[in-house]
C-alpha atoms as a PDB file:
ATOM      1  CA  UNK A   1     -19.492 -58.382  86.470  1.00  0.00           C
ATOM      2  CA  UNK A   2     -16.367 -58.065  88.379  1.00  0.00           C
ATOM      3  CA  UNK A   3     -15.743 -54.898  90.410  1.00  0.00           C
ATOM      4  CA  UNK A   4     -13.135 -54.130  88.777  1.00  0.00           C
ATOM      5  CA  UNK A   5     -13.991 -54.273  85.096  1.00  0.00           C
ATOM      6  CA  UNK A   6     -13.938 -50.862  83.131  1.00  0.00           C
ATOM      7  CA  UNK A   7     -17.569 -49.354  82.586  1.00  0.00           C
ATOM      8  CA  UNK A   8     -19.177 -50.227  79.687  1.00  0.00           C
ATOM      9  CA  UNK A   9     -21.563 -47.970  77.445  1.00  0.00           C
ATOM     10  CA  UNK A  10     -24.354 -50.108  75.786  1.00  0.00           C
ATOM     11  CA  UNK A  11     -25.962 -47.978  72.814  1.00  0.00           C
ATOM     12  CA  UNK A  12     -28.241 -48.745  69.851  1.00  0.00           C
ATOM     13  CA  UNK A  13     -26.237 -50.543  67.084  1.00  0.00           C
ATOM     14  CA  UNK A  14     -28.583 -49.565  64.763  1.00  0.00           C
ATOM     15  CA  UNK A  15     -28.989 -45.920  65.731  1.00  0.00           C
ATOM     16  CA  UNK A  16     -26.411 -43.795  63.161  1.00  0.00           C
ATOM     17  CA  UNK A  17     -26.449 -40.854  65.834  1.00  0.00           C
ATOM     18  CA  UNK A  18     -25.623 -43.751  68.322  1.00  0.00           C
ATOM     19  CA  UNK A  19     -22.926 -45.390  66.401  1.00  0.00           C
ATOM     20  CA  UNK A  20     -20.948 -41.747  65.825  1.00  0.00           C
ATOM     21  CA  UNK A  21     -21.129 -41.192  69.115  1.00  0.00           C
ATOM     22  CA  UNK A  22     -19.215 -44.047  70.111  1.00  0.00           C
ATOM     23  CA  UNK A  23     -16.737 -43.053  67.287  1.00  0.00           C
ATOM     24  CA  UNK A  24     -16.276 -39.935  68.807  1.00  0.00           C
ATOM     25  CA  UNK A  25     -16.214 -41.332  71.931  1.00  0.00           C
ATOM     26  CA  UNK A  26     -13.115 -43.952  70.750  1.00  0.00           C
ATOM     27  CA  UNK A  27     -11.264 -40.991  69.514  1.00  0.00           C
ATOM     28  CA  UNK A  28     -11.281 -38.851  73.165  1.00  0.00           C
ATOM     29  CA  UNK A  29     -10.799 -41.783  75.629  1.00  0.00           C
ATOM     30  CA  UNK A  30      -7.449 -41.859  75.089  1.00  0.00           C
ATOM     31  CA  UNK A  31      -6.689 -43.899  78.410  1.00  0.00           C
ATOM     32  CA  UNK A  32      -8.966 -46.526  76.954  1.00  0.00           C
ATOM     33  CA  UNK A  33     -11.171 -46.966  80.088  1.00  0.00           C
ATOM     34  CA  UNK A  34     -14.267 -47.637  77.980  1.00  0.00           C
ATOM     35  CA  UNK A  35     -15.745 -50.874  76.574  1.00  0.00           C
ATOM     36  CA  UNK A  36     -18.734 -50.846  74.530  1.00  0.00           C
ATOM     37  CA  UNK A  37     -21.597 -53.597  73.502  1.00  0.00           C
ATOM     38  CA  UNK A  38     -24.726 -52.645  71.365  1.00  0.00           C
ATOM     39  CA  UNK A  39     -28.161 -52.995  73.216  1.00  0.00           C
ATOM     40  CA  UNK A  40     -28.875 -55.763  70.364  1.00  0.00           C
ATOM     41  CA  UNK A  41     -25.786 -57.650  71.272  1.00  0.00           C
ATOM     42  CA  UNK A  42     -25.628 -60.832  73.810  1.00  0.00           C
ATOM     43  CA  UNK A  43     -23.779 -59.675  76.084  1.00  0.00           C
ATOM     44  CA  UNK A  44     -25.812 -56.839  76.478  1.00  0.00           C
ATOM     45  CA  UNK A  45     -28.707 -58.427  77.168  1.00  0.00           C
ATOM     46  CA  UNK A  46     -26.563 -61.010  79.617  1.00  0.00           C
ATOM     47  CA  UNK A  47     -24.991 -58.241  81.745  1.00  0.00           C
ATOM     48  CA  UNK A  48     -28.410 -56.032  81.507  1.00  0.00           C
ATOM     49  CA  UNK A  49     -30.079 -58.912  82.884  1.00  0.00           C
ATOM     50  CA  UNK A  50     -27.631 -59.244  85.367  1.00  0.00           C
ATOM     51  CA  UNK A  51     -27.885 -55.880  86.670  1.00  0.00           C
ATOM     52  CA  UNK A  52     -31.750 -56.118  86.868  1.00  0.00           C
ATOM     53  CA  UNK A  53     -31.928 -53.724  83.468  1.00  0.00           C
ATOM     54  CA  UNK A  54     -34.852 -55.446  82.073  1.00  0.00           C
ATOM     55  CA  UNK A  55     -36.777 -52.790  81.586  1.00  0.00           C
ATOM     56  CA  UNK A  56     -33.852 -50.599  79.836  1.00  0.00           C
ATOM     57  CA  UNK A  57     -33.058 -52.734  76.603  1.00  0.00           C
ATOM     58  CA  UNK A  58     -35.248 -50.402  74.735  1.00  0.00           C
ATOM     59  CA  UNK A  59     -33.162 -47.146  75.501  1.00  0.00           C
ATOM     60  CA  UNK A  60     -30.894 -46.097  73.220  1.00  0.00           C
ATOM     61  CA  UNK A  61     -27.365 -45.493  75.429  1.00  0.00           C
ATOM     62  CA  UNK A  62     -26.933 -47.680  78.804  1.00  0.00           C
ATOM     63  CA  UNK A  63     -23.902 -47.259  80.906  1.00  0.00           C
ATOM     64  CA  UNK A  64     -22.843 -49.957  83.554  1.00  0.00           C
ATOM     65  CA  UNK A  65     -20.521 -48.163  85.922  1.00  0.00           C
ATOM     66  CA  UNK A  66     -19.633 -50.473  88.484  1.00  0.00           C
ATOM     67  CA  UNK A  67     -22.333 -52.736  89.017  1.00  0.00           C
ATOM     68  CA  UNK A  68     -24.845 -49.488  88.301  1.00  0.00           C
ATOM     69  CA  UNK A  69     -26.622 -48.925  85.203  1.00  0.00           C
ATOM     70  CA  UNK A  70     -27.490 -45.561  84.133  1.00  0.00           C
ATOM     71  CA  UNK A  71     -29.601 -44.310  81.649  1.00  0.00           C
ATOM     72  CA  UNK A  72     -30.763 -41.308  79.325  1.00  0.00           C
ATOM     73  CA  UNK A  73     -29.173 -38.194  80.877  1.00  0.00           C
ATOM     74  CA  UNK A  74     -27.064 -39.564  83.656  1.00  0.00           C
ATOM     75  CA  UNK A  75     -25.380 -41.886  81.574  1.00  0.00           C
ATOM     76  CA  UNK A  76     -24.183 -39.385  79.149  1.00  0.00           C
ATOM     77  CA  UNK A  77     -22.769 -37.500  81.986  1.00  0.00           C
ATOM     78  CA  UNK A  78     -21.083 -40.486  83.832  1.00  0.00           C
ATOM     79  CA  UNK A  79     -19.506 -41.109  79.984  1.00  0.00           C
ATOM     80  CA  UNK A  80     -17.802 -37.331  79.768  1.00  0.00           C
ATOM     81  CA  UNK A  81     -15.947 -37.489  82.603  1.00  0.00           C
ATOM     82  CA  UNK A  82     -13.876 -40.312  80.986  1.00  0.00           C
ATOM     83  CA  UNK A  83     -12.986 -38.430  78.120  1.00  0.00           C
ATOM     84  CA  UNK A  84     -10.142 -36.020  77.277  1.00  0.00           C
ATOM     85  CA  UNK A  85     -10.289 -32.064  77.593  1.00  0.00           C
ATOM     86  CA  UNK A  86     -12.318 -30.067  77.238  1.00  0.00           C
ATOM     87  CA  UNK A  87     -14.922 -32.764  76.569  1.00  0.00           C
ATOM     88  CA  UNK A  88     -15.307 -34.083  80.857  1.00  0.00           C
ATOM     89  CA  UNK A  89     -15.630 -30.429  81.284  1.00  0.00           C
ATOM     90  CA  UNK A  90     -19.400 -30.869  79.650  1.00  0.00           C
ATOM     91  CA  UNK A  91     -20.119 -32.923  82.968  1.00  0.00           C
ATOM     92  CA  UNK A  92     -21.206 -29.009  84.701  1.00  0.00           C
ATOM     93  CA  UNK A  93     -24.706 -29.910  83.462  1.00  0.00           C
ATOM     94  CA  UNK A  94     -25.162 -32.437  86.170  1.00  0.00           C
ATOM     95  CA  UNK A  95     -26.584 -29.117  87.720  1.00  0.00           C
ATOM     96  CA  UNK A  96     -28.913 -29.141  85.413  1.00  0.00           C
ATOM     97  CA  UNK A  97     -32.349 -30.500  86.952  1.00  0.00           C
ATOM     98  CA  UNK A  98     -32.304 -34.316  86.035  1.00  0.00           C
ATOM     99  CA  UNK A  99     -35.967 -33.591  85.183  1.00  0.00           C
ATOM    100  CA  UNK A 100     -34.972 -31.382  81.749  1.00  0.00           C
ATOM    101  CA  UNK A 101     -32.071 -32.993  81.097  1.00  0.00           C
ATOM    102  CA  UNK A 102     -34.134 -36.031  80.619  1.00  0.00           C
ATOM    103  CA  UNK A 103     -36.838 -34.257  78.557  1.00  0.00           C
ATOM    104  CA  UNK A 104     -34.283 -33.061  76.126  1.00  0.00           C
ATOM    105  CA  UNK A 105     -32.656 -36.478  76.121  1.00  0.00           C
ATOM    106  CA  UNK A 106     -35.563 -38.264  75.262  1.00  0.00           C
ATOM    107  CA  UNK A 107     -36.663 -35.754  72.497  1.00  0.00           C
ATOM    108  CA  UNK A 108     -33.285 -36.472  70.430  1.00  0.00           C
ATOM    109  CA  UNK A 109     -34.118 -39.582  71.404  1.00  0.00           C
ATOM    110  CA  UNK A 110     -37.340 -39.516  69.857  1.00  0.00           C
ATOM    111  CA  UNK A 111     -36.473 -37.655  66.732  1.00  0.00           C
ATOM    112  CA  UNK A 112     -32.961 -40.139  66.257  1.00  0.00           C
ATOM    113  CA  UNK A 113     -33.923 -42.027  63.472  1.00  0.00           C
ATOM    114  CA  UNK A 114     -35.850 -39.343  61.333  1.00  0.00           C
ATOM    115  CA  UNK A 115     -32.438 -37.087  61.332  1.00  0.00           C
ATOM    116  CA  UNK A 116     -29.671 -38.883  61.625  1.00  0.00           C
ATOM    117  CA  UNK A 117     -30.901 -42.476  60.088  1.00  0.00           C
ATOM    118  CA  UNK A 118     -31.185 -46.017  60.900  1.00  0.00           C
ATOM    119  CA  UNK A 119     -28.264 -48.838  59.619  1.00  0.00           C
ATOM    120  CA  UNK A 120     -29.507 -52.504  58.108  1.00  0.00           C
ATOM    121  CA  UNK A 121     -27.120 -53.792  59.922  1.00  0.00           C
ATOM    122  CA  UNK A 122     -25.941 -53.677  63.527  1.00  0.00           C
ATOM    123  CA  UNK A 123     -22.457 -51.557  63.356  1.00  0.00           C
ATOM    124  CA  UNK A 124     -19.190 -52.762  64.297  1.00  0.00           C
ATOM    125  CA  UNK A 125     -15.790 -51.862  65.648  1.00  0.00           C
ATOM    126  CA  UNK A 126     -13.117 -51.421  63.694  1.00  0.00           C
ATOM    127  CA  UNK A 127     -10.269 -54.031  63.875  1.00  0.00           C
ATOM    128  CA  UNK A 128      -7.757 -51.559  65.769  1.00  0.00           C
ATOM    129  CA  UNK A 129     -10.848 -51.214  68.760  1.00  0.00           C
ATOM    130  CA  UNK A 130     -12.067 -54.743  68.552  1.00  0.00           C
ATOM    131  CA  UNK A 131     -10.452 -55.674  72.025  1.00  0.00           C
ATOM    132  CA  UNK A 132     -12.916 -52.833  73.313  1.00  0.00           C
ATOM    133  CA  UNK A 133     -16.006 -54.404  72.658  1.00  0.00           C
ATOM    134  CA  UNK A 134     -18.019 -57.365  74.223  1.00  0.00           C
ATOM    135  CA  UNK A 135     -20.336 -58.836  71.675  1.00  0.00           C
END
């Protein structure tokens, strides 16, 4: 990955919770500085691989923010402070103890599929935002 390529947010393609998010996301980074890829995708497992992510393929949101991968908790908050107001404001629960943040993460995480569904098939962008993702 080049140093200077704009982060990328890897997230569960099958997940619907996952696949609104990056909806929502798309609609409040305005600047475009985001790319996205689904875990299942590729490229994913390419740059993952790259980045010595093995172990992370399973998770359900990745984000590779120059040549760093984050996951669960911190990834979410590295993703905020690209959006629009008042959404990077959320990023003031980085204060929050990594520990609990995580916990909480991985208990939607957990739960994902009972309440918010699971797709058949991987989702994709919509024409207007396919130059923003790397299949």
């Amino acid at each position: 990955m080049k140093e200077n390529q704009k982060p990328i947010i890897f997230f569960d393609g099958y997940c619907n919770l996952c696949s609104s998010s990056i909806q929502f996301i798309l609609k409040r980074d305005k600047a475009q500085q985001l790319l996205f890829s689904s875990l299942q995708s590729d490229a994913a497992k390419e740059l993952l691989l790259h980045n010595q992510s093995k172990n992370n393929l399973g998770n359900s949101v990745l984000f590779l923010e120059q040549n760093k991968v984050y996951e669960k908790s911190e990834a979410v908050l590295r993703i905020l402070k690209y959006l629009d107001f008042p959404y990077r404001l959320l990023t003031v629960f980085k204060w929050v103890p990594i520990k609990i943040r995580d916990k909480l993460y991985d208990f939607v995480a957990k739960h994902r599929f009972k309440w918010f569904g699971r797709k058949e098939i991987c989702y994709r962008s919509a024409s207007h935002h396919k130059e923003r993702f790397i299949e």
